[in-house]
C-alpha atoms as a PDB file:
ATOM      1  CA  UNK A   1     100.612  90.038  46.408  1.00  0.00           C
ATOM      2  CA  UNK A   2      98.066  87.684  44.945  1.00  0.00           C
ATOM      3  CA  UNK A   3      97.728  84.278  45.266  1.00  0.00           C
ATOM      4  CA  UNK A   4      97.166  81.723  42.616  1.00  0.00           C
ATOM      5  CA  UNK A   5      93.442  80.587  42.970  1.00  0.00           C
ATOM      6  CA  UNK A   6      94.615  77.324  44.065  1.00  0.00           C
ATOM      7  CA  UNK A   7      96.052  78.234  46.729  1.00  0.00           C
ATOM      8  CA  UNK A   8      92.863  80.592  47.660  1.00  0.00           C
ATOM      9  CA  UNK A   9      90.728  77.359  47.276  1.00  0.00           C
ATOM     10  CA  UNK A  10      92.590  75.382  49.854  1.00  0.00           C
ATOM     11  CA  UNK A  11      92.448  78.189  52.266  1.00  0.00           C
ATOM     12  CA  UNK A  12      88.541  78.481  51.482  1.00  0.00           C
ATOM     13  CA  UNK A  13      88.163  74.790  51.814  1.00  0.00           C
ATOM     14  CA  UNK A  14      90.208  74.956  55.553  1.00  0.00           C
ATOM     15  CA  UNK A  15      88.245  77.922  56.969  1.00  0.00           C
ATOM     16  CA  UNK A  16      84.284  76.277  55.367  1.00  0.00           C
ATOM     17  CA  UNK A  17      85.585  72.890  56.821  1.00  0.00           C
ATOM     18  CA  UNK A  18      86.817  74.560  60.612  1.00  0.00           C
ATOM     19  CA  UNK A  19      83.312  76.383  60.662  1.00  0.00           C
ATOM     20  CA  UNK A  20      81.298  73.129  60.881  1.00  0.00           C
ATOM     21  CA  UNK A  21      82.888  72.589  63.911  1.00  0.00           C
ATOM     22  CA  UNK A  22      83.288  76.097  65.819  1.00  0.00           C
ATOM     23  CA  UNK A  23      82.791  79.174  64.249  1.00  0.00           C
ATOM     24  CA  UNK A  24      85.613  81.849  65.128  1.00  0.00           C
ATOM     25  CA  UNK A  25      85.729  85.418  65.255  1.00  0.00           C
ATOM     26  CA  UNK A  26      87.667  87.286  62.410  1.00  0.00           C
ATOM     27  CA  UNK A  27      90.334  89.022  64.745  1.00  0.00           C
ATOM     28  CA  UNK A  28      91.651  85.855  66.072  1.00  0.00           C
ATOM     29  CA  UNK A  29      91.551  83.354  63.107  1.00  0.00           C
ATOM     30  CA  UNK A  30      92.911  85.600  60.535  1.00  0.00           C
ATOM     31  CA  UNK A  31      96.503  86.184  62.698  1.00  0.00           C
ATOM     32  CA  UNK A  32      96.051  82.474  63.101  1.00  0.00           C
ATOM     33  CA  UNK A  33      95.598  81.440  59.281  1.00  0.00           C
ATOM     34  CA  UNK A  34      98.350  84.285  58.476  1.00  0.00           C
ATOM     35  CA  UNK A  35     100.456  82.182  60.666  1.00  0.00           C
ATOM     36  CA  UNK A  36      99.794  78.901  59.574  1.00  0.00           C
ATOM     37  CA  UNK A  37      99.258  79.437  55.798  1.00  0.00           C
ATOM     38  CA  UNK A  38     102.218  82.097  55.538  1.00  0.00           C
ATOM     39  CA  UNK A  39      99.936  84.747  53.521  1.00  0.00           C
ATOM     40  CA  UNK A  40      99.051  88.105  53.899  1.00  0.00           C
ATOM     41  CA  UNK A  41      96.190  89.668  55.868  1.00  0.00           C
ATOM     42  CA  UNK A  42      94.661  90.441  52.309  1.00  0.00           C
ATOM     43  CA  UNK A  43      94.315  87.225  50.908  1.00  0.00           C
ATOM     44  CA  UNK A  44      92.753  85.717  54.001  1.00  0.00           C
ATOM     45  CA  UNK A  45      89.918  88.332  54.130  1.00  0.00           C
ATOM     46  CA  UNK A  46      89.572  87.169  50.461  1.00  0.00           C
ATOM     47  CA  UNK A  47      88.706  83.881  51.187  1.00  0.00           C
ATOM     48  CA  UNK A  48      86.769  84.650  54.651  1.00  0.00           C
ATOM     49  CA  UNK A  49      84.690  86.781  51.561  1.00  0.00           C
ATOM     50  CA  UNK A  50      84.480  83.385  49.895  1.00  0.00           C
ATOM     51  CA  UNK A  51      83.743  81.330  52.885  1.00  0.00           C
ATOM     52  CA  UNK A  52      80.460  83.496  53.893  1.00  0.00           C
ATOM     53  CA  UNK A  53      79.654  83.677  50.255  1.00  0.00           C
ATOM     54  CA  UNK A  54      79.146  79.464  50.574  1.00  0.00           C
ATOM     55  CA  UNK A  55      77.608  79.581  54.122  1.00  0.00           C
ATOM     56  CA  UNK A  56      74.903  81.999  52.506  1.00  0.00           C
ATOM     57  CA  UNK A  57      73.754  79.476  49.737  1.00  0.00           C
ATOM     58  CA  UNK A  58      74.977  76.780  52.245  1.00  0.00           C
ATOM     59  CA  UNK A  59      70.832  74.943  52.244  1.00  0.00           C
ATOM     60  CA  UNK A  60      70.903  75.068  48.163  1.00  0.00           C
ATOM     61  CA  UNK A  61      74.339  73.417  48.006  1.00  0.00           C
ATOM     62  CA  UNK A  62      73.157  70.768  50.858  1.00  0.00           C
ATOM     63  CA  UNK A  63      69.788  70.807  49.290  1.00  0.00           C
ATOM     64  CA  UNK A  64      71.877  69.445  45.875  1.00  0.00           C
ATOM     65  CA  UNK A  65      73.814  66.895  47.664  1.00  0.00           C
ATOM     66  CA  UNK A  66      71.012  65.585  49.449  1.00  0.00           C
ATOM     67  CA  UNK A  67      69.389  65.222  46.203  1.00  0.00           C
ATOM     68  CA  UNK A  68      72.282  63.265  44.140  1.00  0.00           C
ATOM     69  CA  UNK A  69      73.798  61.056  47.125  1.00  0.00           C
ATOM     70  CA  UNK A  70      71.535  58.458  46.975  1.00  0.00           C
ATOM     71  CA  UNK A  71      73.720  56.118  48.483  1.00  0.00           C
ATOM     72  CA  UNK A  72      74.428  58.457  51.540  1.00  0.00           C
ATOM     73  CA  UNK A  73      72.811  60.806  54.152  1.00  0.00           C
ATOM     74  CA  UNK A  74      74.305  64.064  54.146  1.00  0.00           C
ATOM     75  CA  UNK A  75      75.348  63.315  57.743  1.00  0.00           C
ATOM     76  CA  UNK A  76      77.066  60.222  56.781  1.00  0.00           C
ATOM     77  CA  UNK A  77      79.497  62.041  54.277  1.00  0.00           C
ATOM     78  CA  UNK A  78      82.591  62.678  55.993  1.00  0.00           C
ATOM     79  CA  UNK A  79      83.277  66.295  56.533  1.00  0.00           C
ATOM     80  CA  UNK A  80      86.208  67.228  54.243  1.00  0.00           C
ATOM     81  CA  UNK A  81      84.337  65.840  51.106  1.00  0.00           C
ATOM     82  CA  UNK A  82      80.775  67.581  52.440  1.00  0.00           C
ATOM     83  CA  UNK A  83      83.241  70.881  52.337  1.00  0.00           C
ATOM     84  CA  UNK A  84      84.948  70.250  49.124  1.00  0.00           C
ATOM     85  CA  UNK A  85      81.393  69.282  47.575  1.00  0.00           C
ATOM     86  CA  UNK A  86      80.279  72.794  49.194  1.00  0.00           C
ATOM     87  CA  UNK A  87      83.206  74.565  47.502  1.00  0.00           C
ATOM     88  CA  UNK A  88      82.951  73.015  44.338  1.00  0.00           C
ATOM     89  CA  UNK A  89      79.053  73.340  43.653  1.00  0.00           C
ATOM     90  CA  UNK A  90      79.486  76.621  44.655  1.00  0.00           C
ATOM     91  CA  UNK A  91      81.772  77.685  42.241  1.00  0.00           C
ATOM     92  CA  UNK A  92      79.616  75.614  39.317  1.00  0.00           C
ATOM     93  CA  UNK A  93      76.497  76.926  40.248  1.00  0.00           C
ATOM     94  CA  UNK A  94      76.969  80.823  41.818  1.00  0.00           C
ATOM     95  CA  UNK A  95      80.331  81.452  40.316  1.00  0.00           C
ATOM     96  CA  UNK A  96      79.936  82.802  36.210  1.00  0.00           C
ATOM     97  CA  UNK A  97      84.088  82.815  36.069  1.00  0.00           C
ATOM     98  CA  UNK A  98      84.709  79.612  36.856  1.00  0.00           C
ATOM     99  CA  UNK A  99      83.749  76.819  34.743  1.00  0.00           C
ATOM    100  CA  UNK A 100      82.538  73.997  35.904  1.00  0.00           C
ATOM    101  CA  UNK A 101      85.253  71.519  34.520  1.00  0.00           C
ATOM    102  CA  UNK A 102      87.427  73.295  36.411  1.00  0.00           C
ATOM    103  CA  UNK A 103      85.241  73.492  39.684  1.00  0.00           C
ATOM    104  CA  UNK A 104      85.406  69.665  39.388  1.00  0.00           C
ATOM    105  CA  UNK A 105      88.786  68.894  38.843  1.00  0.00           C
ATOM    106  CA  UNK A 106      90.103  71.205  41.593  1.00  0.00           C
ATOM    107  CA  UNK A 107      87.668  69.905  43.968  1.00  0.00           C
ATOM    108  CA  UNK A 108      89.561  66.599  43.141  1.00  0.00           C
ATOM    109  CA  UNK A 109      92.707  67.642  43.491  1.00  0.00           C
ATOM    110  CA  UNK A 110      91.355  69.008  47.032  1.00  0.00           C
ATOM    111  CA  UNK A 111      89.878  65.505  47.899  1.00  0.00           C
ATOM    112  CA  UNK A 112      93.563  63.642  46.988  1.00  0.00           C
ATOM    113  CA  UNK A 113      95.535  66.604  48.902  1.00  0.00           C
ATOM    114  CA  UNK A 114      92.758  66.540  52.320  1.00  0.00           C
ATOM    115  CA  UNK A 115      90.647  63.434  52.215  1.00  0.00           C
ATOM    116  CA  UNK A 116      92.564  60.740  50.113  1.00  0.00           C
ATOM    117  CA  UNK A 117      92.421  58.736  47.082  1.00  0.00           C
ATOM    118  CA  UNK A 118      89.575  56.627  48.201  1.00  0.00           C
ATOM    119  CA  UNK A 119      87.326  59.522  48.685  1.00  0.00           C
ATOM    120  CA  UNK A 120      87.794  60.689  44.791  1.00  0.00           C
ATOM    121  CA  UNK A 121      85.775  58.333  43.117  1.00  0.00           C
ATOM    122  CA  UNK A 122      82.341  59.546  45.074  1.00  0.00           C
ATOM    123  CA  UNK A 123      83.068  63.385  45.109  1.00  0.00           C
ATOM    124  CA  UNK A 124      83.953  63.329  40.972  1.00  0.00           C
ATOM    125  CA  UNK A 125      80.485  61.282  40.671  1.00  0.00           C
ATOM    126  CA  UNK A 126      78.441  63.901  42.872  1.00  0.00           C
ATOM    127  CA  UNK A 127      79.814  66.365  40.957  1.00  0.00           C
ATOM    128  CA  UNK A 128      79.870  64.960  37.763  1.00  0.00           C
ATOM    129  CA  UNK A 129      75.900  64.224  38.242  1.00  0.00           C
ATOM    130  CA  UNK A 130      75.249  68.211  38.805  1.00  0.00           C
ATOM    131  CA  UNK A 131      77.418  68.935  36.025  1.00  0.00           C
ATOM    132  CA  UNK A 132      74.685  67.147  34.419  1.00  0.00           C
ATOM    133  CA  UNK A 133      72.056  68.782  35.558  1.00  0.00           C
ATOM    134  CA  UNK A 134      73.076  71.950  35.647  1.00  0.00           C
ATOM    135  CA  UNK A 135      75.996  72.446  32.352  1.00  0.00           C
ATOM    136  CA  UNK A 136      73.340  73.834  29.863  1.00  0.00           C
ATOM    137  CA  UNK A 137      72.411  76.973  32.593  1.00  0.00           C
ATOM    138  CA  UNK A 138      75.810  77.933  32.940  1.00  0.00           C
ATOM    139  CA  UNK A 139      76.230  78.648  28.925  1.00  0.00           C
END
């Protein structure tokens, strides 16, 4: 059984935002998420597909916040936005399915559900300053 995208993009945003801080092997975090999450094998192997999908464009999508957070180093950006940022920019920029009004307002549903309220306001204007940039190559 499938699950709704939503639900694949918080399990994305939990495995990119665990791999800053260790990196585990396959055979012992998928039981693990299986557990925790209550999904099927399947659908975490999807989103480990997603995950190292980000991590390989993972210096363009920094490269892009770097570049638009004026008002704060990279390392200064607490690390559930830095992941939601990651997740969202990929999907505007490397994803042709998803458009990128939707990349941005899941990535803020993300920030309310796993960094708060307070963080909203600078991950919708990161975003919203790609969009920008990049809306007219995504035609």
């Amino acid at each position: 059984m499938t699950i709704p995208r939503q639900k694949l993009r918080e399990i994305i945003l939990q495995l990119l935002f665990s791999n800053i801080f260790i990196e585990s092997e396959s055979d012992v975090l998928v039981p693990f998420m299986m557990r925790q999450i209550k999904t099927t094998k399947k659908n975490i192997l999807i989103a480990l597909v997603n995950v190292k999908n980000i991590q390989d464009k993972i210096d363009i999508l920094d490269e892009d916040i770097k570049i638009t957070s004026t008002s704060y180093d990279i390392n200064r950006i607490s690390k559930v936005e830095l992941s939601i940022l990651r997740l969202a920019l990929y999907e505007m920029r490397f994803d042709k399915n998803i458009p990128y009004k939707v990349a941005i307002t899941e990535a803020i549903r993300l920030t309310k559900k796993f960094a708060g309220k307070q963080s909203v306001s600078f991950v919708n204007a990161i975003l919203d300053s790609i969009y920008h940039k990049y809306e007219d190559t995504k035609k």
